[in-house]
C-alpha atoms as a PDB file:
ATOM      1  CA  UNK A   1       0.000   0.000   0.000  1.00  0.00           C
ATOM      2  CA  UNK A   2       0.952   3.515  -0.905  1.00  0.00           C
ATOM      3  CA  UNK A   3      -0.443   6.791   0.932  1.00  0.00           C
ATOM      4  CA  UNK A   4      -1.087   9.779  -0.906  1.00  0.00           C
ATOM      5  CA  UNK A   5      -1.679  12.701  -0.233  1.00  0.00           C
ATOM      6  CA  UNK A   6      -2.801  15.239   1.069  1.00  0.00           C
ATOM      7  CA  UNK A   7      -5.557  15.487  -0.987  1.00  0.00           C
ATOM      8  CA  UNK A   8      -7.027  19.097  -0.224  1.00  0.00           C
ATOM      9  CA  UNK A   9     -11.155  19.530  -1.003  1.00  0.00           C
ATOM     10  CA  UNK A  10     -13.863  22.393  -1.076  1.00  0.00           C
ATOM     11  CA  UNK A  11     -11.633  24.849  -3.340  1.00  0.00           C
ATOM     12  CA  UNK A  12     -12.896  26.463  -6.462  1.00  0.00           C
ATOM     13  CA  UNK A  13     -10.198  24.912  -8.208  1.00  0.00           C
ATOM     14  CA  UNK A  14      -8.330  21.405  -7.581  1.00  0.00           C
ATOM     15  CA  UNK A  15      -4.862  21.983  -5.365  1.00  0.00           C
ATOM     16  CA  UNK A  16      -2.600  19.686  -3.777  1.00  0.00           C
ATOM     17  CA  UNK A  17       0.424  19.321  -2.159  1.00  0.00           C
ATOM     18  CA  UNK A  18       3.480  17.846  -1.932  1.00  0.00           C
ATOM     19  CA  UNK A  19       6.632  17.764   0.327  1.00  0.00           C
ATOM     20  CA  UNK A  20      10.007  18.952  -0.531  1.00  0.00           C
ATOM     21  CA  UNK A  21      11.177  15.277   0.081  1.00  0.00           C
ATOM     22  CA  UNK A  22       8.913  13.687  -2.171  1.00  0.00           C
ATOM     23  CA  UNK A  23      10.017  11.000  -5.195  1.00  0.00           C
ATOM     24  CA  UNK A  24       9.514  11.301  -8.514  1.00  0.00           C
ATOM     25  CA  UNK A  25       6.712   8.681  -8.363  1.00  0.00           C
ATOM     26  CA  UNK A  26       4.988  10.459  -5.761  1.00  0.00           C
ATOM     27  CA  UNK A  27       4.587  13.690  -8.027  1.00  0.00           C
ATOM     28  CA  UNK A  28       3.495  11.303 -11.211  1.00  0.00           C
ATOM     29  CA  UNK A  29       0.833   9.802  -8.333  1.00  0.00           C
ATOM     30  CA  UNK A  30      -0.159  13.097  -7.422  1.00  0.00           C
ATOM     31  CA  UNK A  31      -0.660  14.865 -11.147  1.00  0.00           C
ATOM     32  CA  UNK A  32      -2.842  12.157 -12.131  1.00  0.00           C
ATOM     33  CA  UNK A  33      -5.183  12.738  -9.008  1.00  0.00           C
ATOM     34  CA  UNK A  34      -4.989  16.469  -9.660  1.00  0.00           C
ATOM     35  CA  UNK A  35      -5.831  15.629 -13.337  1.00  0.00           C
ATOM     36  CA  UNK A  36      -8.545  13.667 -12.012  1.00  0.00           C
ATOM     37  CA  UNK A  37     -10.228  16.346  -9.963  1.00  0.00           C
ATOM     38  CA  UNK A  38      -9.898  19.116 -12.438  1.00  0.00           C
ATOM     39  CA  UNK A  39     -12.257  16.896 -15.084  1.00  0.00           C
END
């Protein structure tokens, strides 16, 4: 299993964030949600 995240909700547009420390992988994981959202 994998967390990711945060995930942030309730804003006019979608936004997320990520730490300073985070992998490649985790910014691939996290454009896709983003993608996801803004649909």
């Amino acid at each position: 299993a994998q967390a990711i995240g945060p995930v942030l909700q309730g804003l006019a547009k979608p936004a997320n964030d990520l730490s300073r420390g985070c992998s490649a992988d985790d910014v691939l994981h996290m454009i896709a949600i983003t993608v996801n959202q803004a649909k």
